[in-house]
Protein backbone atom coordinates (compact mmCIF):
# COMPACT_ATOMS: atom_id res chain seq x y z
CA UNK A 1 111.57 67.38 103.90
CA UNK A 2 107.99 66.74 104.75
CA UNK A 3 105.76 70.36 104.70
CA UNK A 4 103.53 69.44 108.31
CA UNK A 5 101.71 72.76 108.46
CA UNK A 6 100.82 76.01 106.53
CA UNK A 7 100.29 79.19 108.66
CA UNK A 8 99.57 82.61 107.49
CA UNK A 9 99.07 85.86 109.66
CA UNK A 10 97.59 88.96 107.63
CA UNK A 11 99.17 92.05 108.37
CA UNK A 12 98.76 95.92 107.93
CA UNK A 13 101.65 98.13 108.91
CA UNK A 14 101.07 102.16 108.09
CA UNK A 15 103.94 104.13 106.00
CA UNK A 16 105.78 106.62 107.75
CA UNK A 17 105.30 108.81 104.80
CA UNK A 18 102.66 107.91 102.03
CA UNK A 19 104.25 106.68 98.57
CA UNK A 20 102.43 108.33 95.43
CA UNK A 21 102.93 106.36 92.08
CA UNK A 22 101.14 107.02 89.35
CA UNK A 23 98.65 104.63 89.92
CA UNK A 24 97.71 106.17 93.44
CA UNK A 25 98.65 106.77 97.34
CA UNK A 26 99.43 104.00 98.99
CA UNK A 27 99.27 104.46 102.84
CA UNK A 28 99.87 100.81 104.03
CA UNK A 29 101.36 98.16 104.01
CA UNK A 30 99.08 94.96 103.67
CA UNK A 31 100.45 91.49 103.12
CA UNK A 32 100.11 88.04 104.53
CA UNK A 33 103.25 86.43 106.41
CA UNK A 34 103.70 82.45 105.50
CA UNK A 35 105.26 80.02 107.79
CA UNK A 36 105.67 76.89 106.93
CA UNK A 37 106.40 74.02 109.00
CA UNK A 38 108.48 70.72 108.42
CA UNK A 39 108.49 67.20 110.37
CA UNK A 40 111.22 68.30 112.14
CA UNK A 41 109.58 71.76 113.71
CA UNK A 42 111.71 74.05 111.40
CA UNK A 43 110.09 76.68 110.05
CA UNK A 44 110.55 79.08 106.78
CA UNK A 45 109.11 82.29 106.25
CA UNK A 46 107.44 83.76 103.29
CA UNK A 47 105.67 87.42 102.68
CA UNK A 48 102.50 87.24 99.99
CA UNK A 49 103.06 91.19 99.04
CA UNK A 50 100.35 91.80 96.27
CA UNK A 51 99.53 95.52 96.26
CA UNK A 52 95.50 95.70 97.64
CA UNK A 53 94.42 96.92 93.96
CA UNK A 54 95.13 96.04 90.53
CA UNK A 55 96.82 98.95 89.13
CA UNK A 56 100.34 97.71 89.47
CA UNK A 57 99.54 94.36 87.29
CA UNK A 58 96.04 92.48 88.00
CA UNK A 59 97.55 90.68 91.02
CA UNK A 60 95.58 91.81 94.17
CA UNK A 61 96.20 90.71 97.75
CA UNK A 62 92.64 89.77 97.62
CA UNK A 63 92.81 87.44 94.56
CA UNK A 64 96.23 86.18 95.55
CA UNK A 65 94.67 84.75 98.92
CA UNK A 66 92.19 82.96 97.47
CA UNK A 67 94.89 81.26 94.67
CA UNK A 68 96.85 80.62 97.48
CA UNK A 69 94.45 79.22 99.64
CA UNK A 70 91.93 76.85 97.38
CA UNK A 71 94.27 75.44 94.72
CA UNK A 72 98.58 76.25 96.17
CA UNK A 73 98.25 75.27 99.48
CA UNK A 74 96.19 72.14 99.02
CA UNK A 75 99.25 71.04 96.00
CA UNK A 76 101.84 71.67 98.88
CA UNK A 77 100.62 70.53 102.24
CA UNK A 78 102.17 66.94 103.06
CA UNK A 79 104.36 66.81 100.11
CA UNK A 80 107.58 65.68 100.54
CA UNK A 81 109.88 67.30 98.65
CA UNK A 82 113.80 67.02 98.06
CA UNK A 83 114.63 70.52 97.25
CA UNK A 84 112.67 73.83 96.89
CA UNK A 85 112.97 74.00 92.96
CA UNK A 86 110.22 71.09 92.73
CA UNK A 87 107.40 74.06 94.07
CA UNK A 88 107.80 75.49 90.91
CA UNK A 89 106.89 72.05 89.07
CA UNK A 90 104.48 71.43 91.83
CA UNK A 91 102.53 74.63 91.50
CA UNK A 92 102.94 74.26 87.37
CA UNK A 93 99.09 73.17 86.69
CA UNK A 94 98.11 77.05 88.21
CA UNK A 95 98.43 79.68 85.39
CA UNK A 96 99.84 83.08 86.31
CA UNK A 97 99.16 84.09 90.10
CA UNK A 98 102.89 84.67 90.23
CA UNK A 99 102.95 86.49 93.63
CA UNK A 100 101.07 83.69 95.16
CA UNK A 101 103.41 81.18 94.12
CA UNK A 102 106.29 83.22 95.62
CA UNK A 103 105.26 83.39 98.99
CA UNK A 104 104.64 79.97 99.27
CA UNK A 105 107.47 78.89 96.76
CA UNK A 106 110.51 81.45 98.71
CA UNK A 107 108.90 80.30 102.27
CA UNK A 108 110.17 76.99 100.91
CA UNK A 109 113.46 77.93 100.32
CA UNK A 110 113.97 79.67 103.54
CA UNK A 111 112.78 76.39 105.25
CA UNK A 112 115.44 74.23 103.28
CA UNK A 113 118.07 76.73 103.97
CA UNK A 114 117.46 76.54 107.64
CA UNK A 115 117.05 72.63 107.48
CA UNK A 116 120.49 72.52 106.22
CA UNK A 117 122.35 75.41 108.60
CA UNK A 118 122.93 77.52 105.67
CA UNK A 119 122.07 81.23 104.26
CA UNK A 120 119.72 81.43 101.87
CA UNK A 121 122.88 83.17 99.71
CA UNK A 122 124.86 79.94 100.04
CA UNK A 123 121.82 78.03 98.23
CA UNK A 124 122.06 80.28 95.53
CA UNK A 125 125.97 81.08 95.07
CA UNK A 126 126.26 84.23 96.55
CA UNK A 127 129.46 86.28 97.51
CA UNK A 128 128.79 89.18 98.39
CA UNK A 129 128.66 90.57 102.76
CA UNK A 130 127.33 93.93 101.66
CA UNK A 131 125.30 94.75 99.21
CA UNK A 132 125.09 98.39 97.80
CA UNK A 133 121.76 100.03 98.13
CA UNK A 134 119.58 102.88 96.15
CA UNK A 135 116.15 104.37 96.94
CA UNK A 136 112.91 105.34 95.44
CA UNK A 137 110.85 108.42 96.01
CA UNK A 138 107.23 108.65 95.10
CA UNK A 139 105.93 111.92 93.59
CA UNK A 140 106.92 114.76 95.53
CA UNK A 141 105.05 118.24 94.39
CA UNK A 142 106.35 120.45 96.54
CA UNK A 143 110.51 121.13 94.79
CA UNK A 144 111.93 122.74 97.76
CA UNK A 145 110.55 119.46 99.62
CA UNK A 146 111.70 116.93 96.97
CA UNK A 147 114.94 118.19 96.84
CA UNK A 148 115.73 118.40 100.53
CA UNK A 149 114.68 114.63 100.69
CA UNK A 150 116.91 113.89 97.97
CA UNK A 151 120.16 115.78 99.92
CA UNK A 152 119.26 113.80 103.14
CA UNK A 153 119.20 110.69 101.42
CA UNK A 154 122.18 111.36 99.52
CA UNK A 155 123.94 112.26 102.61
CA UNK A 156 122.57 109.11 104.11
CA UNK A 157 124.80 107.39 101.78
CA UNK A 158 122.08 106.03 98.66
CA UNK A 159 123.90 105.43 96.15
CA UNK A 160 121.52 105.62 93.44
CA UNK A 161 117.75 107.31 93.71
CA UNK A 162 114.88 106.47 91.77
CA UNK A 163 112.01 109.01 91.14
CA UNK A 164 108.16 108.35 90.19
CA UNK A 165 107.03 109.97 87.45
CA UNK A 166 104.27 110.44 85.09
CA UNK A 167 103.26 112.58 81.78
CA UNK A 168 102.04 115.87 84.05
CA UNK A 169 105.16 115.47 86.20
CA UNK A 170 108.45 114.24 85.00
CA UNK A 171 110.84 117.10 83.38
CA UNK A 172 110.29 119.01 86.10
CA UNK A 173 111.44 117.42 88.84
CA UNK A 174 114.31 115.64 87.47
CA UNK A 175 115.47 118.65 85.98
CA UNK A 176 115.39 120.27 89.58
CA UNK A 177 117.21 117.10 90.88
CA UNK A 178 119.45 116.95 88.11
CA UNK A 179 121.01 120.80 88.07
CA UNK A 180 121.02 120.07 92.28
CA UNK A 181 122.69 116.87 92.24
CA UNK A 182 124.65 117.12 88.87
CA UNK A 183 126.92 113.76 88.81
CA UNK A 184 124.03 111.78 91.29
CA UNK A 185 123.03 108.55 89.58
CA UNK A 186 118.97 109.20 88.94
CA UNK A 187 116.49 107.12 86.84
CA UNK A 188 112.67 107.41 86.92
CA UNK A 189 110.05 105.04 87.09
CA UNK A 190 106.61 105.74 85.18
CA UNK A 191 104.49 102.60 86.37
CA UNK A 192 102.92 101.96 82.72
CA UNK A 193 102.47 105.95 82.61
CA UNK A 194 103.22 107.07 79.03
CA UNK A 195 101.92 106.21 75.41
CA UNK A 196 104.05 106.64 72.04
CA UNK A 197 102.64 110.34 71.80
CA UNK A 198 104.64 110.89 74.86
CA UNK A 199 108.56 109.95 72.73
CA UNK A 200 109.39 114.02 73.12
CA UNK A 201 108.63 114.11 76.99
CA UNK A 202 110.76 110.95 77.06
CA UNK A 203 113.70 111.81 74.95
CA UNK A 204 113.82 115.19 77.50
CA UNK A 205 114.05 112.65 80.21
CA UNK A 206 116.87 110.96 78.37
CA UNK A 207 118.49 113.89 77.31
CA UNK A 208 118.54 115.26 81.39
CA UNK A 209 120.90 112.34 81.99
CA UNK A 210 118.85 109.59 83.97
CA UNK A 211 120.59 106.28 83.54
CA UNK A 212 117.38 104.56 82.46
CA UNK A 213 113.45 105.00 82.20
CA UNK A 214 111.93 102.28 84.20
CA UNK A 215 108.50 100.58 82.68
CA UNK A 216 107.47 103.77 80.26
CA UNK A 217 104.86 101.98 78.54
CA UNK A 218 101.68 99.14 79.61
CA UNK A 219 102.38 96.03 81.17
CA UNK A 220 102.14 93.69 77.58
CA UNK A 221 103.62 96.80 75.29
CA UNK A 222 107.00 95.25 74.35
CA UNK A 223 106.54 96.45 70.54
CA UNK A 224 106.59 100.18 71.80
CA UNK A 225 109.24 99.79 74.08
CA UNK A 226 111.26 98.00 71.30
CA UNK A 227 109.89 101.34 69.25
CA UNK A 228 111.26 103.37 71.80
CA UNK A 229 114.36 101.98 72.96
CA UNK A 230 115.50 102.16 69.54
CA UNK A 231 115.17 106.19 69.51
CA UNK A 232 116.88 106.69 72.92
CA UNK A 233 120.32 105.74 73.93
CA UNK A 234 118.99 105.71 77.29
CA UNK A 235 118.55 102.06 78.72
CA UNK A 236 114.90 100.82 78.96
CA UNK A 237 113.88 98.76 82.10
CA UNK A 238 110.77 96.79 81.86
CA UNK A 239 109.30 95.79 85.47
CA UNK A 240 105.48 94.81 85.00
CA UNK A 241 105.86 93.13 81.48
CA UNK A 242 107.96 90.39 83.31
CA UNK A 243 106.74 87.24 84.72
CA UNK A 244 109.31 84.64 84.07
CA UNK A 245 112.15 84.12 81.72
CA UNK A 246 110.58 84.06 78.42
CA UNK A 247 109.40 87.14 78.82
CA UNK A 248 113.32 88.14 78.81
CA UNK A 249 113.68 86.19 76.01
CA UNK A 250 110.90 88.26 74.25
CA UNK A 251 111.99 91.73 75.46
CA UNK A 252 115.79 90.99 74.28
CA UNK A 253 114.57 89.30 70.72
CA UNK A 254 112.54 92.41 70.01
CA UNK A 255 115.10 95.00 71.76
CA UNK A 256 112.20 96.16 74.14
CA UNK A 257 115.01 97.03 77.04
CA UNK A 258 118.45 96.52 78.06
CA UNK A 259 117.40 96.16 81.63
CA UNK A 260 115.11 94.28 84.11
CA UNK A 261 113.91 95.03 87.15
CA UNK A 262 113.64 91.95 89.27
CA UNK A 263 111.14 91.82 91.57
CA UNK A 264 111.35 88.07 93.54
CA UNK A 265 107.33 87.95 93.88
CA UNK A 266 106.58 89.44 90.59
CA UNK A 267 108.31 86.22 88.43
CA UNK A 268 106.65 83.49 91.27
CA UNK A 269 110.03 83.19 93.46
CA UNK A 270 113.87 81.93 93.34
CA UNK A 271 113.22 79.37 91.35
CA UNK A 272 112.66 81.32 88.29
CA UNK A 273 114.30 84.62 88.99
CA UNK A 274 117.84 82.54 88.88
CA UNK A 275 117.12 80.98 85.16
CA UNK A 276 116.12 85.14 84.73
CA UNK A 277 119.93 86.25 86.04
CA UNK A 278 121.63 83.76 83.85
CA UNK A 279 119.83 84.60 81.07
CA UNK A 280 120.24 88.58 81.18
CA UNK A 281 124.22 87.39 82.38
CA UNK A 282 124.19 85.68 79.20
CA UNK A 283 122.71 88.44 77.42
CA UNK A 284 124.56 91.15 78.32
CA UNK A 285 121.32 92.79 79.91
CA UNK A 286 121.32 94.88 83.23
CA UNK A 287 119.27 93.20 85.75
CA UNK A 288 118.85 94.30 89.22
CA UNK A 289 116.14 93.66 92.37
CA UNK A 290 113.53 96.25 92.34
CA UNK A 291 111.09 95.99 95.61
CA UNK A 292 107.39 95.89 96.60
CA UNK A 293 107.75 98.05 99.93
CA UNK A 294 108.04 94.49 101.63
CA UNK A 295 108.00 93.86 105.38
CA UNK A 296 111.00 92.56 106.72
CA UNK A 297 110.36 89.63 106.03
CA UNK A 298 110.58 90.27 102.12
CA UNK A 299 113.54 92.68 102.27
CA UNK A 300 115.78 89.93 103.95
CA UNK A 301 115.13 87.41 100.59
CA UNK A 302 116.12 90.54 98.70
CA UNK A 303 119.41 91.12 100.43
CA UNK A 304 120.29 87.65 100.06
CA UNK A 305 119.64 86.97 96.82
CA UNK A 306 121.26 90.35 96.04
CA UNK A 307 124.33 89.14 97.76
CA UNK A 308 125.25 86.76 93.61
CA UNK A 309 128.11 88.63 91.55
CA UNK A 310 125.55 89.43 88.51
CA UNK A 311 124.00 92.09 90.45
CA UNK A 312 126.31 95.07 90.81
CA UNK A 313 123.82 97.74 90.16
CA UNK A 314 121.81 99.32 93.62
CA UNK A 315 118.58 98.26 94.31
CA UNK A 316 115.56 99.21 95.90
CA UNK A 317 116.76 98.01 99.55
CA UNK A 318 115.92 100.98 101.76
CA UNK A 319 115.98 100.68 105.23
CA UNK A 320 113.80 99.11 107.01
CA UNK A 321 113.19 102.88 109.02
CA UNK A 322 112.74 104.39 105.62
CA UNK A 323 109.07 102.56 104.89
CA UNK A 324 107.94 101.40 108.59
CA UNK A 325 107.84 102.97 111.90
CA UNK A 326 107.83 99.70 113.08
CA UNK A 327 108.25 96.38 110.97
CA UNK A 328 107.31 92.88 111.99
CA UNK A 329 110.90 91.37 112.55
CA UNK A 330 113.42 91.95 115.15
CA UNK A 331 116.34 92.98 113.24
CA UNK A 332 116.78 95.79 111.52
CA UNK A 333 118.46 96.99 108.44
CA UNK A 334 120.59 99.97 108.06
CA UNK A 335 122.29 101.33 105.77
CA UNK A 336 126.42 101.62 106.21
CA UNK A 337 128.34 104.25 103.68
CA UNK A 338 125.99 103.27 101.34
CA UNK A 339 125.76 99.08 101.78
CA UNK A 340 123.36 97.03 103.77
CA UNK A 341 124.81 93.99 105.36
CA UNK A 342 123.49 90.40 104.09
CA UNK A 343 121.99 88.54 107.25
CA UNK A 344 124.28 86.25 108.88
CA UNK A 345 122.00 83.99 110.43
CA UNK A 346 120.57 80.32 108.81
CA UNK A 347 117.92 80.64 106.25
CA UNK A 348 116.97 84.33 105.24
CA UNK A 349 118.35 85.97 108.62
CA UNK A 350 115.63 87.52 110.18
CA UNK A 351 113.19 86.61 112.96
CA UNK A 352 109.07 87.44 113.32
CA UNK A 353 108.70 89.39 116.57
């Protein structure tokens, strides 16, 4: 498999509601689409889906493009290559600039899939049609508002929901969500939020029933996460601190969690997020795919790589209605007593409009 050509179309596609984190409003989506092209005309899609600042981990759109561009695309143009885990080797001389490698790295995949007439989920051993789905819900102020959104989505069929929260609003809300929606599966993200003076507000948390505190603590903290998730009986799930598997390997040594969220872009593509589910498989640690309000383009990837066996527990697959008014493929995913249906179609499913 011979990569011909390299394209890459920038796009910008406005929320239907905007998402507050704790590290701001976001109130678009901005990412750059990747197709690349083999000898034979197919062609693979891949989504570069950096957030446009560094607040989420130093990774910018901005930064990404020009990794991408002057030293990634340059290793991969004209290479022949006999299966998509040699990007990873291929792209090895770059340090960091995971998201970069991703898009390049999963647009890969996607081409070999459709090359051979297969899903992306047969590449990868997955089983599952229908994968079950949960949401998450940036920080709503007004309660009456926040809880109306949560009985809508509930009734939608979610079957988990994730809340952002921070130091100045966390007990609160979940509290209000939690005497609401008494047996609803809830956790709460803080984005790199709290410090070890916050252990009280964070034990309330616990102690209100969420089934795990996603990322309370900065991106390289694993020693107060370890501090923490010794306290709490709660599980821990680290997001930012992990890049790739030996970051797993840290966080279980030290006890810093007893769940991941895996984010596709976030560890630099397939490649390395399938040595990350065998290692938490043979760990007896929770991982599940967390999302980057992707395009269509990166939901599909998610949805087939959710479709292995290790990952029973909902992720963040909303709809595609949910983020965009309109998105930039032509199929759409719903949401079906609480599952989403895995793409049928060769590669990862889905088609640029």
């Amino acid at each position: 498999m011979k990569i011909e050509q390299i394209t890459i179309k920038s796009v910008a596609l406005p929320f239907v509601t905007p998402i507050q984190t704790s590290y701001g409003c976001l109130t678009h989506k901005y990412a750059d689409i990747i197709i690349i092209t083999d000898e034979l005309g197919n062609q693979g899609y891949g989504e570069l889906t950096a957030l446009d600042e560094p607040t989420y981990i130093e990774e910018t759109l901005a930064t990404e493009r020009i990794i991408s561009q002057q030293f990634l695309q340059p290793l991969l143009q004209g290479v022949i290559l006999d299966h998509p885990e040699q990007v990873s080797d291929l792209f090895a001389p770059v340090k960091g600039h995971y998201m970069a490698k991703a898009s390049l790295e999963m647009a890969v995949w996607d081409l070999y899939a459709k090359r051979h007439e297969k899903r992306l989920m047969d590449l990868i051993g997955g089983t599952k049609e229908q994968i079950p789905v949960g949401i998450s819900l940036g920080m709503e102020r007004e309660l009456p508002n926040l809880l109306a959104r949560v009985a809508d989505y509930q009734y939608q069929g979610y079957q988990r929901i994730k809340l952002k929260v921070n130091p100045q609003w966390d007990i609160v809300p979940v509290k209000a969500i939690r005497d609401a929606f008494p047996d609803l599966p809830l956790m709460v993200d803080a984005n790199s939020s709290y410090r070890l003076e916050h252990l009280t507000q964070l034990q309330t948390l616990a102690d209100l029933g969420v089934v795990m505190i996603e990322q309370p603590f900065g991106t390289y903290d694993f020693l107060d996460h370890a501090v923490l998730q010794r306290q709490i009986n709660t599980r821990i799930c680290l997001d930012e601190n992990i890049r790739q598997v030996a970051d797993c390997q840290l966080a279980y040594e030290l006890g810093s969690c007893q769940s991941i969220n895996l984010k596709l872009p976030r560890v630099g593509g397939i490649t390395e997020a399938l040595k990350i589910i065998k290692f938490c498989h043979n760990h007896d640690m929770l991982v599940w795919i967390g999302g980057m309000y992707e395009t269509g383009i990166g939901r599909a990837f998610n949805l087939q790589f959710s479709s292995q066996s290790g990952l029973p527990f909902p992720g963040d697959l909303a709809t595609s209605a949910h983020y965009f008014k309109q998105d930039i493929i032509n199929e759409e995913f719903t949401l079906t007593d609480g599952f989403m249906e895995v793409p049928i179609t060769n590669g990862i499913g889905v088609t640029l409009k």
